[in-house]
Each structure stands twice: as C-alpha cells, then as structure tokens.
Protein backbone atom coordinates (compact mmCIF):
# COMPACT_ATOMS: atom_id res chain seq x y z
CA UNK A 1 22.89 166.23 78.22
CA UNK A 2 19.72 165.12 79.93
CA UNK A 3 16.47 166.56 78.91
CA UNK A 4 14.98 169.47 81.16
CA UNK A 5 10.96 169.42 81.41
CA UNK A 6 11.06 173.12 79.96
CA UNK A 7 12.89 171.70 76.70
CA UNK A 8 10.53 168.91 76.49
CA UNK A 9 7.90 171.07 76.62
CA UNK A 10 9.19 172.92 72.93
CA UNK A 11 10.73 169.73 71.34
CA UNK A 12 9.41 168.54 67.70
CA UNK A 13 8.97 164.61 68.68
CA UNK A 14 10.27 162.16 66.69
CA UNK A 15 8.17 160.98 63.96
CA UNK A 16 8.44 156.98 63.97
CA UNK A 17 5.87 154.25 61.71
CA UNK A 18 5.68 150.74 63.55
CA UNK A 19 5.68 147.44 61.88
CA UNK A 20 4.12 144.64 63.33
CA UNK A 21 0.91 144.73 65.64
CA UNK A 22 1.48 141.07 67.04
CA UNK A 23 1.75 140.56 70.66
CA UNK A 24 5.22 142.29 71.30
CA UNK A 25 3.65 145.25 68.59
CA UNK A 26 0.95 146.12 70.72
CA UNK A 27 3.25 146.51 74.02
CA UNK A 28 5.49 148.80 71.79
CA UNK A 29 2.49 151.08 70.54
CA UNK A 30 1.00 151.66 73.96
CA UNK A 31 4.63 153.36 75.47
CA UNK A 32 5.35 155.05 72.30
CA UNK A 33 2.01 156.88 72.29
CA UNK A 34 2.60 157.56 76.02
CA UNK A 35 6.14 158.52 75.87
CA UNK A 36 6.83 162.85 75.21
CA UNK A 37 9.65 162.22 73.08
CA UNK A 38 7.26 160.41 70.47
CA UNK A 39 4.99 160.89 67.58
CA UNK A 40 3.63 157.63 65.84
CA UNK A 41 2.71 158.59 62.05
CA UNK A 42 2.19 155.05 60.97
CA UNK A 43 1.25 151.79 62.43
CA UNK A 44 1.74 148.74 59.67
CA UNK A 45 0.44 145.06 59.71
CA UNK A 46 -0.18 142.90 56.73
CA UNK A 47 -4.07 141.72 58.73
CA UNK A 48 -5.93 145.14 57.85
CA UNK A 49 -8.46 143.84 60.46
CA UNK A 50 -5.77 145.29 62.97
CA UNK A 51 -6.54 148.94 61.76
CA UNK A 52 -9.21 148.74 64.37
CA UNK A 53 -7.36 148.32 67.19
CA UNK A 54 -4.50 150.70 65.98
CA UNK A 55 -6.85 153.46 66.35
CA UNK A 56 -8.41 152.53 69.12
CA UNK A 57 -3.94 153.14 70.72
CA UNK A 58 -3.30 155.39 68.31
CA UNK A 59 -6.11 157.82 66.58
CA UNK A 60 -3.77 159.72 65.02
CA UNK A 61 -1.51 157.50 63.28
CA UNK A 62 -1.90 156.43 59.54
CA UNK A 63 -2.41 152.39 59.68
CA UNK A 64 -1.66 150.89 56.34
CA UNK A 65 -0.78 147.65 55.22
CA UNK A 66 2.12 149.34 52.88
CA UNK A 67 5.56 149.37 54.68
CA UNK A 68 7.06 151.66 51.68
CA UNK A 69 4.90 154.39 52.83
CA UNK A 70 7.11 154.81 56.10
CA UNK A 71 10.40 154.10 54.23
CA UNK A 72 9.65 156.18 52.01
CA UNK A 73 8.25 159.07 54.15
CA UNK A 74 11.15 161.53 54.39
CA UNK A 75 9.61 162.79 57.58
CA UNK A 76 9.89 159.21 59.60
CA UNK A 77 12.88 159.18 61.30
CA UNK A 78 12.37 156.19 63.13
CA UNK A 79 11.06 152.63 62.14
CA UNK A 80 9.95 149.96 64.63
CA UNK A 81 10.08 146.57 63.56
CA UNK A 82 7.99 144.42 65.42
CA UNK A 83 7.12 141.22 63.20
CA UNK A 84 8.69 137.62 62.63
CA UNK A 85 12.60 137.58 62.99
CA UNK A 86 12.65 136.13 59.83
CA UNK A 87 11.38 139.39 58.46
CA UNK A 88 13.88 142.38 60.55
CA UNK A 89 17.09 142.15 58.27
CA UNK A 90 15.37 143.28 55.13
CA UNK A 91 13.67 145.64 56.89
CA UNK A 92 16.65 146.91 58.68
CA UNK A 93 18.14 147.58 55.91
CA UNK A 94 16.23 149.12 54.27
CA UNK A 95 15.28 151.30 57.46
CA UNK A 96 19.27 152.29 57.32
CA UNK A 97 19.37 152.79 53.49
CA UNK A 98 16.70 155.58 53.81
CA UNK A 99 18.18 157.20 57.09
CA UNK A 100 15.89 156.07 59.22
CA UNK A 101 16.84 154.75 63.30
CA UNK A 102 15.63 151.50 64.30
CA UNK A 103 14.38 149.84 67.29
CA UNK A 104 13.72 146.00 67.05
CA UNK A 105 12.54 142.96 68.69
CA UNK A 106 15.00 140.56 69.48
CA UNK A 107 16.47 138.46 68.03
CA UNK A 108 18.10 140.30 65.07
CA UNK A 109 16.82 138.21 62.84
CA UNK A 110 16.51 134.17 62.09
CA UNK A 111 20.04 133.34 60.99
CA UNK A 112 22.65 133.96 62.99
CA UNK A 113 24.72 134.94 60.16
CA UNK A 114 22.21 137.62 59.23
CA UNK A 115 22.68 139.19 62.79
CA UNK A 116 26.37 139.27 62.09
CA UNK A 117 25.88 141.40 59.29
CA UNK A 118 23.38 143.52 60.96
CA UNK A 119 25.87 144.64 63.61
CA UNK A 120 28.71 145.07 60.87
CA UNK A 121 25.67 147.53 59.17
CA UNK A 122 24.96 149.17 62.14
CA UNK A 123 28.74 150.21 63.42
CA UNK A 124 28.97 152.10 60.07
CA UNK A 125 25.94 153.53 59.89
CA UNK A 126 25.59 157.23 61.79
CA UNK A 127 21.81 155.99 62.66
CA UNK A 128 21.11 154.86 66.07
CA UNK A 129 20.11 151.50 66.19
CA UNK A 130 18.84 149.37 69.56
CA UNK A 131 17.03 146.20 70.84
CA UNK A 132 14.90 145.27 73.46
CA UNK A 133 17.18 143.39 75.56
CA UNK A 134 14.61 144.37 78.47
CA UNK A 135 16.43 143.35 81.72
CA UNK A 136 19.38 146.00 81.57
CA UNK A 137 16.41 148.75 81.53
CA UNK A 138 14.72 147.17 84.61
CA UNK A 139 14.97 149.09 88.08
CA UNK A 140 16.33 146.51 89.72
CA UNK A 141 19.36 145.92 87.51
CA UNK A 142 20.48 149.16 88.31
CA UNK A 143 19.76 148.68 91.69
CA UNK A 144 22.29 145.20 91.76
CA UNK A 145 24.49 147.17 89.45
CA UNK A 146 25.30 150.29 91.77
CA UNK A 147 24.84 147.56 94.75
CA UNK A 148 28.08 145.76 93.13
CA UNK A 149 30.10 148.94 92.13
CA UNK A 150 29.56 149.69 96.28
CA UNK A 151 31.82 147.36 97.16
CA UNK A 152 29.58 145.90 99.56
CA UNK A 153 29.44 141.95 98.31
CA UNK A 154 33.78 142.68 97.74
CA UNK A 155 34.86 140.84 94.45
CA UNK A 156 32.53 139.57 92.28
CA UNK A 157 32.44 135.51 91.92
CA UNK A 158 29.09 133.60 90.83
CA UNK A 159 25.93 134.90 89.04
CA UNK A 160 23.28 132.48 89.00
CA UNK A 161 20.07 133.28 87.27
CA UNK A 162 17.02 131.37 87.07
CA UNK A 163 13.78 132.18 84.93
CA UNK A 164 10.99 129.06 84.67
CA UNK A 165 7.45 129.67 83.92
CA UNK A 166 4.19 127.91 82.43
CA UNK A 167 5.21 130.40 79.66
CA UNK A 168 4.90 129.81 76.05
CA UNK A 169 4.57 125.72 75.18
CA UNK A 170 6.44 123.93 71.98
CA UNK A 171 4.55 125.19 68.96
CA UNK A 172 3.11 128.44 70.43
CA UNK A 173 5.28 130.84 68.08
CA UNK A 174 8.81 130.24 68.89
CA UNK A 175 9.14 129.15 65.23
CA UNK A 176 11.26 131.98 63.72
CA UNK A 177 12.93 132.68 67.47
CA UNK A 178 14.20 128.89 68.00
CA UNK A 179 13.64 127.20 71.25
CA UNK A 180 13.41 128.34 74.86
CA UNK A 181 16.82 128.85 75.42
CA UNK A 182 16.99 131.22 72.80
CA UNK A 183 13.71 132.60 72.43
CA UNK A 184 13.81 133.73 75.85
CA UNK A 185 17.10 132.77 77.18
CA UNK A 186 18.88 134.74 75.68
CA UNK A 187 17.72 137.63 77.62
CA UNK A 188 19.31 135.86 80.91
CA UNK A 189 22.36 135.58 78.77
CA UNK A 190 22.85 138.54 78.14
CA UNK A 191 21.83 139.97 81.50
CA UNK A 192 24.66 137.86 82.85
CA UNK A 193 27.43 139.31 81.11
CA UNK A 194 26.06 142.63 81.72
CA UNK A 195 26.34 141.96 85.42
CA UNK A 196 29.86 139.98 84.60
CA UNK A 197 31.58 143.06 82.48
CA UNK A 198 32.86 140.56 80.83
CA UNK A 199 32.59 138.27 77.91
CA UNK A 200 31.91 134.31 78.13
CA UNK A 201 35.02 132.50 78.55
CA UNK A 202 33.35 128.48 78.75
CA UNK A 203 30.29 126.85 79.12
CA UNK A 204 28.73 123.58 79.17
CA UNK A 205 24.75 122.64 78.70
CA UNK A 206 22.06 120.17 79.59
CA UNK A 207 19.38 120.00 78.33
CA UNK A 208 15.92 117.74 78.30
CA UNK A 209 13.03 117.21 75.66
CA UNK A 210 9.78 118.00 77.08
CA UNK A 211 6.26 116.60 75.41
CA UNK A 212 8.03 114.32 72.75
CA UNK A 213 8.83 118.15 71.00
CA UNK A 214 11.92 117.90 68.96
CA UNK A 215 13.83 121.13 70.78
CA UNK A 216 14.85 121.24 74.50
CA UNK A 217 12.07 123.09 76.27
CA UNK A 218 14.60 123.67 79.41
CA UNK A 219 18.34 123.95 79.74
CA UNK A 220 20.62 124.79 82.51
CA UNK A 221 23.98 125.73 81.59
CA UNK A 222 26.92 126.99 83.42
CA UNK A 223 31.26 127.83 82.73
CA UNK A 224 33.28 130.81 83.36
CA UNK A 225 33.65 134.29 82.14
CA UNK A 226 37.19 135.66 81.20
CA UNK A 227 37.52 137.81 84.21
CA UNK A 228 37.10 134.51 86.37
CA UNK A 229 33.59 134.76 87.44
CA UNK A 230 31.67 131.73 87.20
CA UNK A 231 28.01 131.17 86.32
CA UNK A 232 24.76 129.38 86.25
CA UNK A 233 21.54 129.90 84.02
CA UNK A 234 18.67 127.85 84.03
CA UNK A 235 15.48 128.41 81.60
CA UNK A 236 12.56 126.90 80.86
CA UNK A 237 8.54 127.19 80.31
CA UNK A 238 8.03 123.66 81.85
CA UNK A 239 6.90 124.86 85.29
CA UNK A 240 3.72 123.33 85.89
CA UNK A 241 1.90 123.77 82.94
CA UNK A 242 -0.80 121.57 83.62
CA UNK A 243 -1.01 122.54 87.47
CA UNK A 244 -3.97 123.66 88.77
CA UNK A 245 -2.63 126.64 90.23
CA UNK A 246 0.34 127.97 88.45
CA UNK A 247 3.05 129.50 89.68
CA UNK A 248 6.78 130.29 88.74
CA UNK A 249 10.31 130.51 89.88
CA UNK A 250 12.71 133.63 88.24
CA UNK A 251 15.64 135.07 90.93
CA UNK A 252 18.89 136.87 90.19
CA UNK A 253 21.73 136.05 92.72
CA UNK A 254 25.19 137.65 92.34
CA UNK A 255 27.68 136.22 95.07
CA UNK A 256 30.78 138.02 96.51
CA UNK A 257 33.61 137.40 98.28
CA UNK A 258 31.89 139.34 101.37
CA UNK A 259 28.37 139.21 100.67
CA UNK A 260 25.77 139.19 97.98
CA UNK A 261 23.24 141.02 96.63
CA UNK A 262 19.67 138.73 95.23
CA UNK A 263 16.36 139.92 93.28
CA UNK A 264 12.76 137.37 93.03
CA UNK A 265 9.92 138.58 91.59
CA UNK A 266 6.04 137.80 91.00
CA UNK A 267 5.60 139.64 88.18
CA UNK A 268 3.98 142.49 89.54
CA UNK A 269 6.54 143.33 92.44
CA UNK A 270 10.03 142.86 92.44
CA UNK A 271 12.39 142.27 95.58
CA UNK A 272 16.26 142.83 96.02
CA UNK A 273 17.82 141.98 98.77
CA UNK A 274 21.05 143.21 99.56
CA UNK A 275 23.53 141.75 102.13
CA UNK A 276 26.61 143.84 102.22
CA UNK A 277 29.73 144.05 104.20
CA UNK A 278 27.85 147.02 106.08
CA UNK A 279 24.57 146.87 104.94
CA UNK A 280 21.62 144.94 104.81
CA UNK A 281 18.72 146.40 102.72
CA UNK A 282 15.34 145.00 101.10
CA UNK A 283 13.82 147.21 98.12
CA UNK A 284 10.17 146.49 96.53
CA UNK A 285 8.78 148.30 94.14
CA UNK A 286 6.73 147.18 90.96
CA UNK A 287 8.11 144.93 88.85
CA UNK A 288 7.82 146.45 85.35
CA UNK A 289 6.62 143.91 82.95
CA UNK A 290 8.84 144.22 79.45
CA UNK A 291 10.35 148.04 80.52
CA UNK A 292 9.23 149.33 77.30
CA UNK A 293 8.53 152.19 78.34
CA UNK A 294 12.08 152.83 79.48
CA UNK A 295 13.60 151.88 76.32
CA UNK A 296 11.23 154.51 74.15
CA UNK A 297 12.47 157.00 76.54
CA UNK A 298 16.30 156.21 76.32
CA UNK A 299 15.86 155.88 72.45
CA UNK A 300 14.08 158.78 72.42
CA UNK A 301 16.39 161.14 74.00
CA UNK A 302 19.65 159.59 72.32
CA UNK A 303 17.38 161.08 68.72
CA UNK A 304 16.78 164.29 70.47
CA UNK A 305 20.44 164.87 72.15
CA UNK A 306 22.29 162.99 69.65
CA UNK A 307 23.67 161.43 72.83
CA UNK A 308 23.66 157.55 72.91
CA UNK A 309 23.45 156.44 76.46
CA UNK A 310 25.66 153.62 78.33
CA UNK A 311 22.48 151.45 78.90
CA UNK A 312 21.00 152.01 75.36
CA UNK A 313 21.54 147.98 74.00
CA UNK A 314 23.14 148.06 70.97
CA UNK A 315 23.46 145.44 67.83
CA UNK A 316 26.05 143.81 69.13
CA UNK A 317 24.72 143.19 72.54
CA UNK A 318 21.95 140.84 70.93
CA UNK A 319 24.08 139.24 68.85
CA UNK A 320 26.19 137.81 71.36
CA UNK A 321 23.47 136.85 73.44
CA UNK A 322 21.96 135.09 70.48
CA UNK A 323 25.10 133.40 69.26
CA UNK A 324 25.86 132.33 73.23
CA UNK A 325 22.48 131.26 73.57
CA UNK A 326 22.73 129.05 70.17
CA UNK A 327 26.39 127.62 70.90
CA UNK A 328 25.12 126.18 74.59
CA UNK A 329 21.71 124.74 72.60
CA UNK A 330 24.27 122.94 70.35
CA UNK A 331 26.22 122.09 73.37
CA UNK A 332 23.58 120.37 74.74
CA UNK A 333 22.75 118.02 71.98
CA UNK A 334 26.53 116.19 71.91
CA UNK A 335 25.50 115.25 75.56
CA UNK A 336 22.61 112.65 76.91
CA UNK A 337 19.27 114.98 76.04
CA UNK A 338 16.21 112.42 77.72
CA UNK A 339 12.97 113.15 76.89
CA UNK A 340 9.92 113.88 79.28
CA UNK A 341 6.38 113.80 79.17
CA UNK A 342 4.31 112.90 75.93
CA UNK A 343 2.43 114.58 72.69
CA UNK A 344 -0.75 114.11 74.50
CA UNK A 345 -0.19 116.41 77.10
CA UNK A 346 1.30 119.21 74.91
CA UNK A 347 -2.13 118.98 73.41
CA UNK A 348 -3.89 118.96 77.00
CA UNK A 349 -1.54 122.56 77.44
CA UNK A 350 -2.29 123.58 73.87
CA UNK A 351 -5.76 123.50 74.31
CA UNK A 352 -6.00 124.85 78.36
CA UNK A 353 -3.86 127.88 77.65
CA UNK A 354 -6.25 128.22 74.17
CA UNK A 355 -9.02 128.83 76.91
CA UNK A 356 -7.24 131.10 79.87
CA UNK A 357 -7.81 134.18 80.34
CA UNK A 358 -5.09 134.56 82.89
CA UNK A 359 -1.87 132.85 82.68
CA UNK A 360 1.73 133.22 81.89
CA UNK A 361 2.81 134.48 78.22
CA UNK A 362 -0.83 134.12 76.99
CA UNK A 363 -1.21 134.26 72.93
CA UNK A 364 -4.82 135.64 73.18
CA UNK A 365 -4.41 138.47 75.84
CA UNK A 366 -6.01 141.68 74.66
C-alpha cells in the first residue's frame, strides 16, 4: 500500500545513523533530513572536524566518531554506509547482525567476491537492504520505460548509452571503486539491462590509457543480451578536461523495430524524445542530479509498509553491474589498449580542477 498524507502525518519515522560524511555522505544527509519518512539520530565520520558541518544539515542528530554507538543503538533501525568500498562489507554485516536495514553506496564493496557474499547475506536476511543504483529512480527512466511497454517503438532491438564528462581524473578517489568503467560505468550497465529485462548474453571491450595512468580512463563496449537485443556503452571522464570551456556528452537511445524513444541531458534539464508508431512527444523537466531523494523515499516507505517496491535496487542488482562492469575491463586488456596523452597533463588537470569552483564531479564542492 502507498502512503496517504493523513498517515504520514501520525507515522513514528524511521530512526537511521549515517556513516561517512565524504562527498556522496553529504548528498545522502541533505534528502534524509528532508524526506517525512526519516529521522537521522546519528551522523558518523572518523574527521571529528566534520561535526561542524553535520549540524549545520542536521542539528538534531548525535555526530560521533564511534560507529558502535548506532549498531548498538536498539532504536536505529537503519544504517547508511557512506565511506570507502573497502569499508561496507564489515559494516554490512554487522548492520544485518544487529537487525538493522541498510542503504549503501555502490559498489558493494572492493572485492568482487565480497559482493557475492553480500547478496547471499542479504537474500536470507528479513532486513531490507538497497543501493544507489541512481538511474532506475530518475524520471526519465520511467518515462522510456512506460514509453517501451506502449508499444510505440514495436520490439525492442539496440540500447546505446553514452555518458563522457571532464568528471573525476586518474587519482582523484577512484582508488577503492576501480577505474571509470566501474566506478561510474557500472551505473550505465546496469541501467541497460534494466531497460533490456534481460541479462547480458556477450560482450566485447576497448579500451584506451589516458595520461600515461595505468587503468583505461574510457571504454566502449558492446554484445548481446539473451533476449536478442543488442547494445552499446561508452564511458569515460576524458571529455575535454583541459578545454577552456567544458562541456559533456551523456544520451540514452533505445531503438525499435518501429520507432525509438531517446533522452540528453545538461545536467540541470533532461530531454526525452519519443518517436512512436503514433506519437511523437518531447518531455523536459529538471534533470535530478543523483535522485537521492527518491531513493530515501522508496526505502523509506518499503520500512514503513513492509512493502518492497519493484524499483527499490536490490544486492543483486549491483553486483551484476559490478561483476559486468569488471569482466568487460578485463576484456579490454587481452585486446590492443594504446595509450594517450602524458603525466604532465594529468598534473595540468590535477591542479586546474584543485582550483574550480565550477566543474564536473568537483572534489572540493561545498
């Protein structure tokens, strides 16, 4: 059942202590604290210096630099893990050993083994676990979604997704995360097989060195699904990072056997356009930034109702993503991998994006 506004109005919110005030941390905060369903008892970070701006978000909330004092809380229900992926399988374990819910960063954790077990923890657990896999809470996935169930584009045949940005550069704190590809691309890869209903059949990878770094910094890869529909993704933060204006290049295009149905977006509006067998419609609204907000709400209410719903990521969903996203990195390596560019100008994009105050996937935004 869905929540009525006079229910909401009576409801004991969820009690839920945070872990992790980093970049991602401080996103997570913010929508908790404005979300209904939600009451944040503790904020944690190992930097007490952080305590600051934790109640600056949130005055109420107990900041402390002791993560057994939410475990061990019998009133928490819900622990956020925000920190290093090396960190979230201890801590998701122990979140499930003391009955506690969890919603996580992505990836599950460092090793891909360690995900593995996370999901096999999760399906017997009776707690509610999720990730932010952010694209299949984003308005205009469920605008392409209920576009494709129409009819409209006929049989579904090629998804091709494209995400490049001046993003983060090699060494900016993709350490525990691994490279592009799967620090961020696995977000694309998993919002492909959404779109596919379908698991990956094949795939292939290339991939090039950017800067003299030792990892791929963008990789294109493409193969089949096992229904039969056929794909393209293509990722990278190499787009003009030393441009003097930047810019970027991220669409969504899922092609028919009557028409198809495409999304762009700046960042700050979005755009599908739909081309149907009997309709032809263009939708903008604003673009949404991480959908956060959506994802306290969904997790919120499948607490409350006890009700988990269809579009709530679960375990698993990451885990594929992240082993997909890993197998098509290792892919690329048996093939030709050039390399690009030289150590000298990662340190020229180092030390501009050190100084910007407005960029793409800037370490030092407040």
């Amino acid at each position: 059942m869905r929540l009525k506004t006079a229910y909401k109005e009576q409801m004991t919110r969820v009690k839920i202590g945070i872990i992790g005030l980093g970049r991602m941390g401080r996103k997570h905060l913010r929508e908790l604290v404005a979300c209904d369903f939600w009451d944040v008892k503790y904020v944690c970070d190992i930097d007490p210096d952080k305590a600051e701006y934790s109640k600056e978000i949130a005055p109420n909330a107990i900041f402390t630099v002791d993560e057994d004092e939410i475990f061990l809380d019998p009133e928490v229900e819900c622990i956020g893990l925000y920190a290093l992926a090396d960190s979230r399988p201890g801590r998701i374990k122990k979140a499930i050993k003391y009955g506690k819910h969890v919603i996580c960063e992505k990836p599950l954790a460092y090793k891909l083994e360690d995900e593995r077990e996370l999901v096999d923890l999760s399906k017997t657990s009776n707690k509610i676990c999720t990730v932010n896999l952010y694209l299949r809470n984003a308005w205009y996935t469920k605008e392409i979604k209920e576009f494709i169930k129409s009819g409209e584009i006929g049989d579904v045949a090629i998804i091709r997704i494209c995400h490049m940005t001046p993003g983060l550069s090699p060494g900016e704190g993709h350490e525990y995360e691994g490279p592009s590809f799967h620090d961020c691309g696995m977000h694309y890869v998993d919002i492909a097989r959404y779109y596919a209903d379908s698991e990956y059949k094949t795939g292939h990878a290339q991939a090039i060195r950017m800067w003299d770094y030792k990892d791929p910094w963008w990789l294109q890869c493409h193969g089949t699904f096992e229904n039969g529909i056929v794909y393209d993704i293509t990722q990278g933060f190499v787009y003009g990072q030393l441009a003097k204006d930047q810019t970027h290049n991220s669409y969504t295009e899922i092609i028919g056997s009557k028409g198809f149905v495409r999304m762009h977006h700046d960042f700050k509006t979005a755009v599908v356009e739909k081309h149907g067998e009997h309709i032809t419609e263009v939708v903008e609204k604003p673009y949404g930034d991480k959908n956060i907000d959506r994802l306290c709400y969904l997790m919120g209410e499948a607490i409350l109702t006890g009700e988990r719903p269809k579009n709530l990521p679960k375990f698993e969903d990451a885990y594929i993503a992240s082993e997909y996203a890993w197998k098509m990195l290792e892919d690329a390596k048996t093939h030709d991998m050039p390399s690009k560019g030289t150590h000298e100008e990662l340190e020229q994009i180092h030390f501009r994006r050190a100084h910007m105050t407005n960029g793409y996937g800037l370490l030092n935004q407040k």
